[in-house]
PDB file of N, CA and C in Angstrom:
ATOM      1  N   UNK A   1     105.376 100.468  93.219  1.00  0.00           N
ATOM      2  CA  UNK A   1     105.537 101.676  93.987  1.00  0.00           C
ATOM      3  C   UNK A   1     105.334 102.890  93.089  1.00  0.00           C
ATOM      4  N   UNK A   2     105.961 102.566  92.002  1.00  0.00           N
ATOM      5  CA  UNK A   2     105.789 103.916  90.778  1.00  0.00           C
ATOM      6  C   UNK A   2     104.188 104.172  90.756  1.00  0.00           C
ATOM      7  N   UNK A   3     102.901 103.021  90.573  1.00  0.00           N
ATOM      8  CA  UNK A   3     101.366 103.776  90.789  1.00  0.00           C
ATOM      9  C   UNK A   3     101.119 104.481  92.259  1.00  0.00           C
ATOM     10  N   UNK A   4     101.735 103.966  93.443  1.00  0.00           N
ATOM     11  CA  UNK A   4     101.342 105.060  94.305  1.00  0.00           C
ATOM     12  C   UNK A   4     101.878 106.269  94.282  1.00  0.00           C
ATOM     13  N   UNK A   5     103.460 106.201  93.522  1.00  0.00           N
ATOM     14  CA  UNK A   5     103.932 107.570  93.756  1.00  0.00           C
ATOM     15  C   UNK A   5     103.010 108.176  92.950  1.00  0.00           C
ATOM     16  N   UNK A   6     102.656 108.467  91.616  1.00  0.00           N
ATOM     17  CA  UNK A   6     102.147 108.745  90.640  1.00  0.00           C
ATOM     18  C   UNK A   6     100.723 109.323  91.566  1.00  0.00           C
ATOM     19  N   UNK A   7      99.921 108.663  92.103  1.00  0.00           N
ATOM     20  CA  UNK A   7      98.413 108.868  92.882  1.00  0.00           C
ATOM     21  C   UNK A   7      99.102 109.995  93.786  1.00  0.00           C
ATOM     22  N   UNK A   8     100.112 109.805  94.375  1.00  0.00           N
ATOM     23  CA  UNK A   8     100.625 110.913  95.565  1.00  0.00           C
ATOM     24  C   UNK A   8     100.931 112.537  94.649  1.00  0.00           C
ATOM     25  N   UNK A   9     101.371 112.553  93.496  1.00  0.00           N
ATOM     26  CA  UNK A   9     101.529 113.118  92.830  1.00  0.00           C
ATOM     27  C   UNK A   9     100.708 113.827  92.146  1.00  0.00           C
ATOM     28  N   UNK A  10      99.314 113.276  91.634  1.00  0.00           N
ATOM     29  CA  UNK A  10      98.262 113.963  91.047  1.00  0.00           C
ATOM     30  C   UNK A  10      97.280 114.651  92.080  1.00  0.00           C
ATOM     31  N   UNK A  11      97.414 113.789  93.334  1.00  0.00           N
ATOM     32  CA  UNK A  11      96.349 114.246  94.200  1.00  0.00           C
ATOM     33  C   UNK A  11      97.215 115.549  95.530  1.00  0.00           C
ATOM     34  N   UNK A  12      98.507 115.594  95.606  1.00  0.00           N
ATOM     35  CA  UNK A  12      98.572 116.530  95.909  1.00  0.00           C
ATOM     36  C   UNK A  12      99.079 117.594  94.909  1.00  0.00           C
ATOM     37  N   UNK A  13      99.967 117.811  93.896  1.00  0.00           N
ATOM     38  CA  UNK A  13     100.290 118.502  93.104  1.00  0.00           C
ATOM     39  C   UNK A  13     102.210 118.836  93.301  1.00  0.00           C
ATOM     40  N   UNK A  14     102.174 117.441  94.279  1.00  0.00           N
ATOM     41  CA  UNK A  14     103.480 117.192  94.416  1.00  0.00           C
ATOM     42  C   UNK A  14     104.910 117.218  93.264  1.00  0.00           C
ATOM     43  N   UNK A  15     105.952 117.213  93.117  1.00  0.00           N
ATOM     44  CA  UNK A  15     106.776 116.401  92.086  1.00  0.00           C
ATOM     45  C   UNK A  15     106.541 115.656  92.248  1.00  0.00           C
ATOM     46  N   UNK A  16     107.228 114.418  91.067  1.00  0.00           N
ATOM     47  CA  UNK A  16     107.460 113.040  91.178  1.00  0.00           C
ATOM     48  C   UNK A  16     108.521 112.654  92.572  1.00  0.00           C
ATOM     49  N   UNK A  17     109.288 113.435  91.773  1.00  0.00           N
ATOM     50  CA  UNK A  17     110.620 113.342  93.336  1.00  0.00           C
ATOM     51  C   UNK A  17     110.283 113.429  94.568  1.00  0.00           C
ATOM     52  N   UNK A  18     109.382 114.870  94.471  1.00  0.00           N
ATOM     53  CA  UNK A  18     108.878 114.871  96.136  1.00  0.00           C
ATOM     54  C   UNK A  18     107.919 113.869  96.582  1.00  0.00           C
ATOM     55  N   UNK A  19     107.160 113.453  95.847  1.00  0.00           N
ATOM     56  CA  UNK A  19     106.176 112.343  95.843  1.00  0.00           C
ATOM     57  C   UNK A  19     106.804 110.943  96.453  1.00  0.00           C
ATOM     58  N   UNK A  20     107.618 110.682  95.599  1.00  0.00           N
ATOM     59  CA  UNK A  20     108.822 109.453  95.622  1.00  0.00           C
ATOM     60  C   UNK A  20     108.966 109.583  96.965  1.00  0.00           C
ATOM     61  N   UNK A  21     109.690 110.973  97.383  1.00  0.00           N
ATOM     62  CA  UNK A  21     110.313 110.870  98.902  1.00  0.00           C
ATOM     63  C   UNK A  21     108.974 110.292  99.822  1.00  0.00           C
ATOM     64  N   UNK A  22     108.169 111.406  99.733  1.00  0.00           N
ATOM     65  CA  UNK A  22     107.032 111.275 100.866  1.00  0.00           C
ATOM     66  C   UNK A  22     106.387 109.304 100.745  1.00  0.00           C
ATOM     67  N   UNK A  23     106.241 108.686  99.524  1.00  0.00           N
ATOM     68  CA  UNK A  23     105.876 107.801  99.630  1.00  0.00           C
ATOM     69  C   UNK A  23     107.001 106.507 100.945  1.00  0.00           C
ATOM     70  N   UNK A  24     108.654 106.703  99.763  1.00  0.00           N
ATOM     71  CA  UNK A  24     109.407 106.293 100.768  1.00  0.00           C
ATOM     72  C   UNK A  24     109.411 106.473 102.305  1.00  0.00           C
ATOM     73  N   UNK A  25     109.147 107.766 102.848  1.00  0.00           N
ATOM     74  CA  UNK A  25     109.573 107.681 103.838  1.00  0.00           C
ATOM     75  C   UNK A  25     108.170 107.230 104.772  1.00  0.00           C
ATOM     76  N   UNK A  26     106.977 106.771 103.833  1.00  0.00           N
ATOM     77  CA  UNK A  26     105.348 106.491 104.926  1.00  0.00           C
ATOM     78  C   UNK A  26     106.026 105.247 104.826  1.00  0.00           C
ATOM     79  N   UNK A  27     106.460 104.225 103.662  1.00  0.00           N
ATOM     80  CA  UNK A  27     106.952 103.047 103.748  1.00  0.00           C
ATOM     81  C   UNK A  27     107.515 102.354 104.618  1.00  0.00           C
ATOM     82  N   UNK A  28     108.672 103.225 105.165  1.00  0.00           N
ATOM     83  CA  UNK A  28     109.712 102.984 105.737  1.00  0.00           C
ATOM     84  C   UNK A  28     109.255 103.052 107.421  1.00  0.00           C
ATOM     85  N   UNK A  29     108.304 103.924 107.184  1.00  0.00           N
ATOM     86  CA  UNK A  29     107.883 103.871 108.581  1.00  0.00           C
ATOM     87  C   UNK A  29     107.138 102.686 109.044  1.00  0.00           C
ATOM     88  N   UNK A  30     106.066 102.590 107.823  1.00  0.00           N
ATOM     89  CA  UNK A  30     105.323 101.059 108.080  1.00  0.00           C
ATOM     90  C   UNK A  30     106.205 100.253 108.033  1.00  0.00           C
ATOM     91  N   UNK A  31     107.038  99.324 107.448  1.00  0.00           N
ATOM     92  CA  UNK A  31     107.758  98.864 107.619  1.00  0.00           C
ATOM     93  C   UNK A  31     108.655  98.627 108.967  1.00  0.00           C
ATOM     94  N   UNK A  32     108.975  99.803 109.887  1.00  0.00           N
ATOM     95  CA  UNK A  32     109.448  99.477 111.002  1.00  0.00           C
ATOM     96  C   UNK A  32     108.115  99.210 112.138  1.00  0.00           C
ATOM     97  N   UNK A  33     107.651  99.480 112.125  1.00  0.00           N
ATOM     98  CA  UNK A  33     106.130  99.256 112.558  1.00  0.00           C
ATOM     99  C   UNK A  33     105.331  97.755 112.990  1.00  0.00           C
ATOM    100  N   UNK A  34     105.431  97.175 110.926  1.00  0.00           N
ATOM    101  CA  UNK A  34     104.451  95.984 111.108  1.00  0.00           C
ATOM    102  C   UNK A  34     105.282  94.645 111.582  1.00  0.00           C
ATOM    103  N   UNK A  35     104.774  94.072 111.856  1.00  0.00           N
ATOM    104  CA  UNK A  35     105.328  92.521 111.863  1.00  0.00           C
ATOM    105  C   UNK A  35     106.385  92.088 110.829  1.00  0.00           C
ATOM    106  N   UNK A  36     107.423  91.792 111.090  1.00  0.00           N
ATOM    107  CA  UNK A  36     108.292  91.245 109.516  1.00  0.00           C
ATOM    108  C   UNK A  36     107.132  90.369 108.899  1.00  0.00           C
ATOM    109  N   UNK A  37     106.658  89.602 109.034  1.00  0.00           N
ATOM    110  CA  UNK A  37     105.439  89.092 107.634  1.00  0.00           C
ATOM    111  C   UNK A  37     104.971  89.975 107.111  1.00  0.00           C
ATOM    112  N   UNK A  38     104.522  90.744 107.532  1.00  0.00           N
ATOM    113  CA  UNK A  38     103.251  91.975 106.957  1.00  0.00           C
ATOM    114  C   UNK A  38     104.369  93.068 106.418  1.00  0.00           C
ATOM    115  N   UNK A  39     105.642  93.198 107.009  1.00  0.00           N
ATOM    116  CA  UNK A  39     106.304  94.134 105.983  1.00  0.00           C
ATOM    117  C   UNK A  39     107.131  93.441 105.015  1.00  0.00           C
ATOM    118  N   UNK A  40     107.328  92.094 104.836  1.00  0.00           N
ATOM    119  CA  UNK A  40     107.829  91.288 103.870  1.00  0.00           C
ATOM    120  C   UNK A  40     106.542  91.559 102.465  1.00  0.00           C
ATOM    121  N   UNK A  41     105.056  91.334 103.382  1.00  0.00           N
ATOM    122  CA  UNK A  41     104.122  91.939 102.176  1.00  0.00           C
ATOM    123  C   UNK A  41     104.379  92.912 101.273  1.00  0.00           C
ATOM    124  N   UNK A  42     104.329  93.650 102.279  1.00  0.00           N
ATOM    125  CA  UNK A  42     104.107  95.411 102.034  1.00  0.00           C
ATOM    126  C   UNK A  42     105.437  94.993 101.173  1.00  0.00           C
ATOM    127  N   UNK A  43     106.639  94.915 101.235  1.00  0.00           N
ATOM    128  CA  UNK A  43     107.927  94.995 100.354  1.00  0.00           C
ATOM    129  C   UNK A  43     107.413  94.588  98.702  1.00  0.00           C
ATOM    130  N   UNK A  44     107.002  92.700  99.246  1.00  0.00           N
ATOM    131  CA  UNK A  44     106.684  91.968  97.800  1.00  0.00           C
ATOM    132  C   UNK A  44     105.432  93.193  96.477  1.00  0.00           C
ATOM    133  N   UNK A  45     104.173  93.485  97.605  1.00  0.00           N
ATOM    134  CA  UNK A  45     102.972  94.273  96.908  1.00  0.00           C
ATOM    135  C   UNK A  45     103.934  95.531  96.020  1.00  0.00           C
ATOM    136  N   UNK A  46     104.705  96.241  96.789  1.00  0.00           N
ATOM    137  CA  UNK A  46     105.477  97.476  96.483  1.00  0.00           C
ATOM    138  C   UNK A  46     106.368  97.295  94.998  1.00  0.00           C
ATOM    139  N   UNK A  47     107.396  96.086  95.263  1.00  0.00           N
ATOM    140  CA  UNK A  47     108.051  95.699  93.981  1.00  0.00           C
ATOM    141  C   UNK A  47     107.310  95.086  92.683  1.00  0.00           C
ATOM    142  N   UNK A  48     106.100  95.386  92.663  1.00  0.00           N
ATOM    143  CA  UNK A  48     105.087  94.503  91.701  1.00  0.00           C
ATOM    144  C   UNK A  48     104.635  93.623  91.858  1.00  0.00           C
ATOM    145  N   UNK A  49     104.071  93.365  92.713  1.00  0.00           N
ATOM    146  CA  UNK A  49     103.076  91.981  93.401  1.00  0.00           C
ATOM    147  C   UNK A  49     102.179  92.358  92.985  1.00  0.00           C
ATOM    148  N   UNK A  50     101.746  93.298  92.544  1.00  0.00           N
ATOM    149  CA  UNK A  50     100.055  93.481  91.682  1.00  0.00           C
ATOM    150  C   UNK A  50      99.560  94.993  92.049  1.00  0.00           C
ATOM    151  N   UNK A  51      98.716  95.293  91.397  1.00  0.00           N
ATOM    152  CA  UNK A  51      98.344  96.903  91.870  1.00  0.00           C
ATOM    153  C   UNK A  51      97.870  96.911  92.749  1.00  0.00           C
ATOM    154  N   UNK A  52      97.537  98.350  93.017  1.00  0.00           N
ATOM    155  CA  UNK A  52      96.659  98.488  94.433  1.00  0.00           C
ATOM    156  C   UNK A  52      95.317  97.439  95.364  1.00  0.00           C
ATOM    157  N   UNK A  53      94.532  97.416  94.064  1.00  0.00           N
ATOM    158  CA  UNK A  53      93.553  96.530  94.558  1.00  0.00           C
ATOM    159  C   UNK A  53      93.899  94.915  95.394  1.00  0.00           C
ATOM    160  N   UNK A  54      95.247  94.695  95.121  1.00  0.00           N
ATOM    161  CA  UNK A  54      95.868  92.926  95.335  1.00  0.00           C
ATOM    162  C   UNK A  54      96.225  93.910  96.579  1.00  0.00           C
ATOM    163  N   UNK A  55      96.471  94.691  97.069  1.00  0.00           N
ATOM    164  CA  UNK A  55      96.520  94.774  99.003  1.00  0.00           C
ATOM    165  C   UNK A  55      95.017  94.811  99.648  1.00  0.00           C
ATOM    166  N   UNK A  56      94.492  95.429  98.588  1.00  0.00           N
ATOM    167  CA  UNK A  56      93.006  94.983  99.742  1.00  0.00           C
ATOM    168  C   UNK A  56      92.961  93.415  99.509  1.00  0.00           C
ATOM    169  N   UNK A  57      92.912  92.900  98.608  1.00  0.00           N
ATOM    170  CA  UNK A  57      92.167  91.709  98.712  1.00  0.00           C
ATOM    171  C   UNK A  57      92.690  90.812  98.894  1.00  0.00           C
ATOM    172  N   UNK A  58      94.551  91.021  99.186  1.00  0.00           N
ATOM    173  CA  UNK A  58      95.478  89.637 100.215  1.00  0.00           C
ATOM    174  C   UNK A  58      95.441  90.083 101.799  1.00  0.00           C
ATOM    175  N   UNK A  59      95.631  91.613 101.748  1.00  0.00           N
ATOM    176  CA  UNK A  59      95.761  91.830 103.440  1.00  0.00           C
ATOM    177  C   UNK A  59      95.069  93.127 104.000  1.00  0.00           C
ATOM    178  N   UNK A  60      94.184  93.341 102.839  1.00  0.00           N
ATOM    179  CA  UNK A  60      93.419  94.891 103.515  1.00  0.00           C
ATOM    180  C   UNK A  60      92.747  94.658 104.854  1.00  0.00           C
ATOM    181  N   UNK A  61      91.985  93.432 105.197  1.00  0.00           N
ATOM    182  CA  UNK A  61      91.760  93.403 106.753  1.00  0.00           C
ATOM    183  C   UNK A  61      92.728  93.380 107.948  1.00  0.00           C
ATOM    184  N   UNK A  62      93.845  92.050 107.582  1.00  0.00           N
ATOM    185  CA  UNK A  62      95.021  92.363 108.391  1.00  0.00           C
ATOM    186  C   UNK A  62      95.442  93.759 108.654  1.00  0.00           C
ATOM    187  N   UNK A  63      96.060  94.227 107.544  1.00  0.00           N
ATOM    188  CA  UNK A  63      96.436  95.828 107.363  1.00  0.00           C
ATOM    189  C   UNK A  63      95.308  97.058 108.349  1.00  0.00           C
ATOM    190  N   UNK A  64      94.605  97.201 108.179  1.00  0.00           N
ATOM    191  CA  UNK A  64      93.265  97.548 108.938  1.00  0.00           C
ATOM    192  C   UNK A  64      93.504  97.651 110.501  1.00  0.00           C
ATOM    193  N   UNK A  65      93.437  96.465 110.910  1.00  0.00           N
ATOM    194  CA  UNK A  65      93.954  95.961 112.823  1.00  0.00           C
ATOM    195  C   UNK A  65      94.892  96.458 112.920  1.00  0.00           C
ATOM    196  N   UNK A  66      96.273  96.427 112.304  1.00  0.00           N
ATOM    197  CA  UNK A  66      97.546  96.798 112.366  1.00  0.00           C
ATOM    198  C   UNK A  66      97.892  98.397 112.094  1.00  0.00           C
ATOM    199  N   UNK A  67      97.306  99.183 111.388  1.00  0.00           N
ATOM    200  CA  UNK A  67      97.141 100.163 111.216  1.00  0.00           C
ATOM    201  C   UNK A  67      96.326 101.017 112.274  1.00  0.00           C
ATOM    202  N   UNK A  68      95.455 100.371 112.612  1.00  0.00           N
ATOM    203  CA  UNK A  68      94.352 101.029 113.910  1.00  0.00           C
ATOM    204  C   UNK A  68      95.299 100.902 114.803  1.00  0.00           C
ATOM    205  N   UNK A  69      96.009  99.799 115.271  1.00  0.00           N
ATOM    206  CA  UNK A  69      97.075 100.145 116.410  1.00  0.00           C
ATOM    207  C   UNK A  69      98.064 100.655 116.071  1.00  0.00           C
ATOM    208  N   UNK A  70      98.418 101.393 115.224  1.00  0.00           N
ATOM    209  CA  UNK A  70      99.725 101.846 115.191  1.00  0.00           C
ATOM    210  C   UNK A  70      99.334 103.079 115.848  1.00  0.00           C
ATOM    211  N   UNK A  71      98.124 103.976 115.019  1.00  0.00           N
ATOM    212  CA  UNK A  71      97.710 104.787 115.447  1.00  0.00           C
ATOM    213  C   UNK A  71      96.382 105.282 116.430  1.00  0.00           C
ATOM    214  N   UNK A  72      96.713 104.095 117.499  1.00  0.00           N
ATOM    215  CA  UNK A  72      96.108 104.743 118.383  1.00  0.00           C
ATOM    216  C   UNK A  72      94.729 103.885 118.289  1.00  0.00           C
ATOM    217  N   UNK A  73      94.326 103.281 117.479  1.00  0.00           N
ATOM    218  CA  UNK A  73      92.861 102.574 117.149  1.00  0.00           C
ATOM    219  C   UNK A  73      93.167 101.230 117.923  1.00  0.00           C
ATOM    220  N   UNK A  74      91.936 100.686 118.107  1.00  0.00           N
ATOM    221  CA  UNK A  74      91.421  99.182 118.705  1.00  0.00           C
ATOM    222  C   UNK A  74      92.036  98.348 118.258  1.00  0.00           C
ATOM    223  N   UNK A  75      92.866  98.216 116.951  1.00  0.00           N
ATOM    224  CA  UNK A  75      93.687  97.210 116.056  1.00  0.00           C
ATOM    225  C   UNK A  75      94.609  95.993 116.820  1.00  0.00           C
TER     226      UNK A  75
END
């Protein structure tokens, strides 16, 4: 979780802290959202299951469908 906060941080010009929050609280939302499997993912990827690239390439398509329907997409 510390490399996304960090990316949230350089690319908006956020704090760390504020960064931290905003990441927590997109989390938390996905999380109530996906399927308990897919947010058991999202938990494991978050606590160090591997960097960014290990979500595309265990569940970036899943993630994709599920994400399009959350918001409104064909998913």
């Amino acid at each position: 979780m510390d490399e996304l906060i960090n990316i949230v941080a350089q690319k908006t010009g956020f704090s760390q802290d504020d960064s931290r929050k905003a990441v927590e609280a997109v989390v938390s939302a996905l999380k109530a959202k996906l399927p308990a499997p897919m947010a058991a993912h999202l938990e494991s990827f978050l606590s160090g299951g591997g960097g960014l690239g290990a979500l595309e390439g265990q569940a970036g398509e899943m993630l994709k469908g599920k994400l399009g329907g959350l918001f409104g997409g064909n998913g």
